[in-house]
Protein backbone atom coordinates (compact mmCIF):
# COMPACT_ATOMS: atom_id res chain seq x y z
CA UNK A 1 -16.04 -8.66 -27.60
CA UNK A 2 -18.02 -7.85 -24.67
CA UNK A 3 -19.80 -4.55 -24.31
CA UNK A 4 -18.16 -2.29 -21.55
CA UNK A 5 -20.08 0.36 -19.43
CA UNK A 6 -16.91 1.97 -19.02
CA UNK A 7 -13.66 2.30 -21.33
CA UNK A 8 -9.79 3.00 -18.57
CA UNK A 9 -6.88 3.39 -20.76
CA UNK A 10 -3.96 2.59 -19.57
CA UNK A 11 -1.72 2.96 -22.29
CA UNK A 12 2.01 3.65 -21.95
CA UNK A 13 1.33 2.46 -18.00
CA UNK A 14 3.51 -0.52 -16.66
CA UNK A 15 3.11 -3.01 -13.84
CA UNK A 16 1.61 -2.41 -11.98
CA UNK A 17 0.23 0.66 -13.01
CA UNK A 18 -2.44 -0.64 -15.15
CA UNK A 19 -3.63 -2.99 -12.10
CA UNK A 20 -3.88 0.04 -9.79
CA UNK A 21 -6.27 2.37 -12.10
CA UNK A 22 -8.29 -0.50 -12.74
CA UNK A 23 -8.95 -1.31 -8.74
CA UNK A 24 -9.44 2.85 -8.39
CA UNK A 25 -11.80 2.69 -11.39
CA UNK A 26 -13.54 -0.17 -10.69
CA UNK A 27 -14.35 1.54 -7.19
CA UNK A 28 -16.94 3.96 -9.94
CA UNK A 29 -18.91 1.13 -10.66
CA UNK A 30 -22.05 -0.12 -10.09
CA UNK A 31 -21.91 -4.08 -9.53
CA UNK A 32 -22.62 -5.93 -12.76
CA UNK A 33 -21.45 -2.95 -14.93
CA UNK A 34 -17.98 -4.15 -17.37
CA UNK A 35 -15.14 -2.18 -17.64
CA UNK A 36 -12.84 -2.39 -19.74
CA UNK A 37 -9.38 -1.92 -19.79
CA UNK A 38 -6.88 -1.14 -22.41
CA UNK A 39 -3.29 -1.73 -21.95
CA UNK A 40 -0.16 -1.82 -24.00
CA UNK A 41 1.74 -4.29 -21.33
CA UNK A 42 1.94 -7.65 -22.08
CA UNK A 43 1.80 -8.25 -17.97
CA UNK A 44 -2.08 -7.43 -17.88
CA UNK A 45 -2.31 -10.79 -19.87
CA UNK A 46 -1.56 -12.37 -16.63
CA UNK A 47 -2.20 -9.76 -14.13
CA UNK A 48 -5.21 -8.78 -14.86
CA UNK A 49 -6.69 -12.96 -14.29
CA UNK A 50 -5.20 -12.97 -10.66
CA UNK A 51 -6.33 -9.55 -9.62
CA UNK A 52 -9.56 -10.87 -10.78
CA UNK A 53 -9.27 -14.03 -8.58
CA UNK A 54 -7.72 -11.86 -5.73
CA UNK A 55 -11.10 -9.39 -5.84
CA UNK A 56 -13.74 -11.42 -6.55
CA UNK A 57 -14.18 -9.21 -9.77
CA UNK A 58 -15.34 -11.37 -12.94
CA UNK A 59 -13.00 -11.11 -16.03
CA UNK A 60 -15.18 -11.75 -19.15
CA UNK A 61 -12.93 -10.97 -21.26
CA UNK A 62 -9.15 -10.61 -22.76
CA UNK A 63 -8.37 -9.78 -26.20
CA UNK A 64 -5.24 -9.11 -28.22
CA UNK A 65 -5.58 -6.20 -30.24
CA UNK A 66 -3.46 -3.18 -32.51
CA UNK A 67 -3.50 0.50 -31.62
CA UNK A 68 -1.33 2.71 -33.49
CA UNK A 69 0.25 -0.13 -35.17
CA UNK A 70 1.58 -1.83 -31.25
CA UNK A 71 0.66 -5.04 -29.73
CA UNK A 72 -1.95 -4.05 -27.42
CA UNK A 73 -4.82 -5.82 -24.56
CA UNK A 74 -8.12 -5.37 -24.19
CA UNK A 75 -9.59 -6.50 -20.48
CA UNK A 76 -12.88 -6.62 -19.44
CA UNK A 77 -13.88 -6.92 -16.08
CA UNK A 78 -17.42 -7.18 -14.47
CA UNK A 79 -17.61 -5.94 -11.22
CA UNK A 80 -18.95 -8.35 -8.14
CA UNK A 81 -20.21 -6.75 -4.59
């Protein structure tokens, strides 16, 4: 898992809800910090890879996970310029 500077949760959100926080959040950041994103929508799984391409933003990482017992995402995205 890759370490993240800064944790969004976006649980309970839906497309494209989780998308949106992320490109406000990701405004925070200073270039080569990770964020990461959690998400309970299975969209982010292929979302969160073509707002990456769209951006220029780096995604390092996406990884299945369980929180409170529901299918759950973990994205983590390294910001560029």
């Amino acid at each position: 898992m890759p370490k993240a500077d800064v944790r969004l949760d976006t649980l309970g959100l839906f497309c494209p809800m989780p998308i949106i926080h992320t490109s406000k959040k990701i405004k925070d950041l200073a270039v080569g910090q990770v964020l990461e994103v959690v998400s309970d929508d299975e969209g982010i799984k292929k979302d969160m890879p073509a707002w990456c391409e769209a951006t220029g933003h780096e995604l390092v990482g996406l990884e299945d996970d369980t929180i409170n017992h529901k299918a759950a995402y973990r994205a983590f995205v390294k910001k560029r310029s």
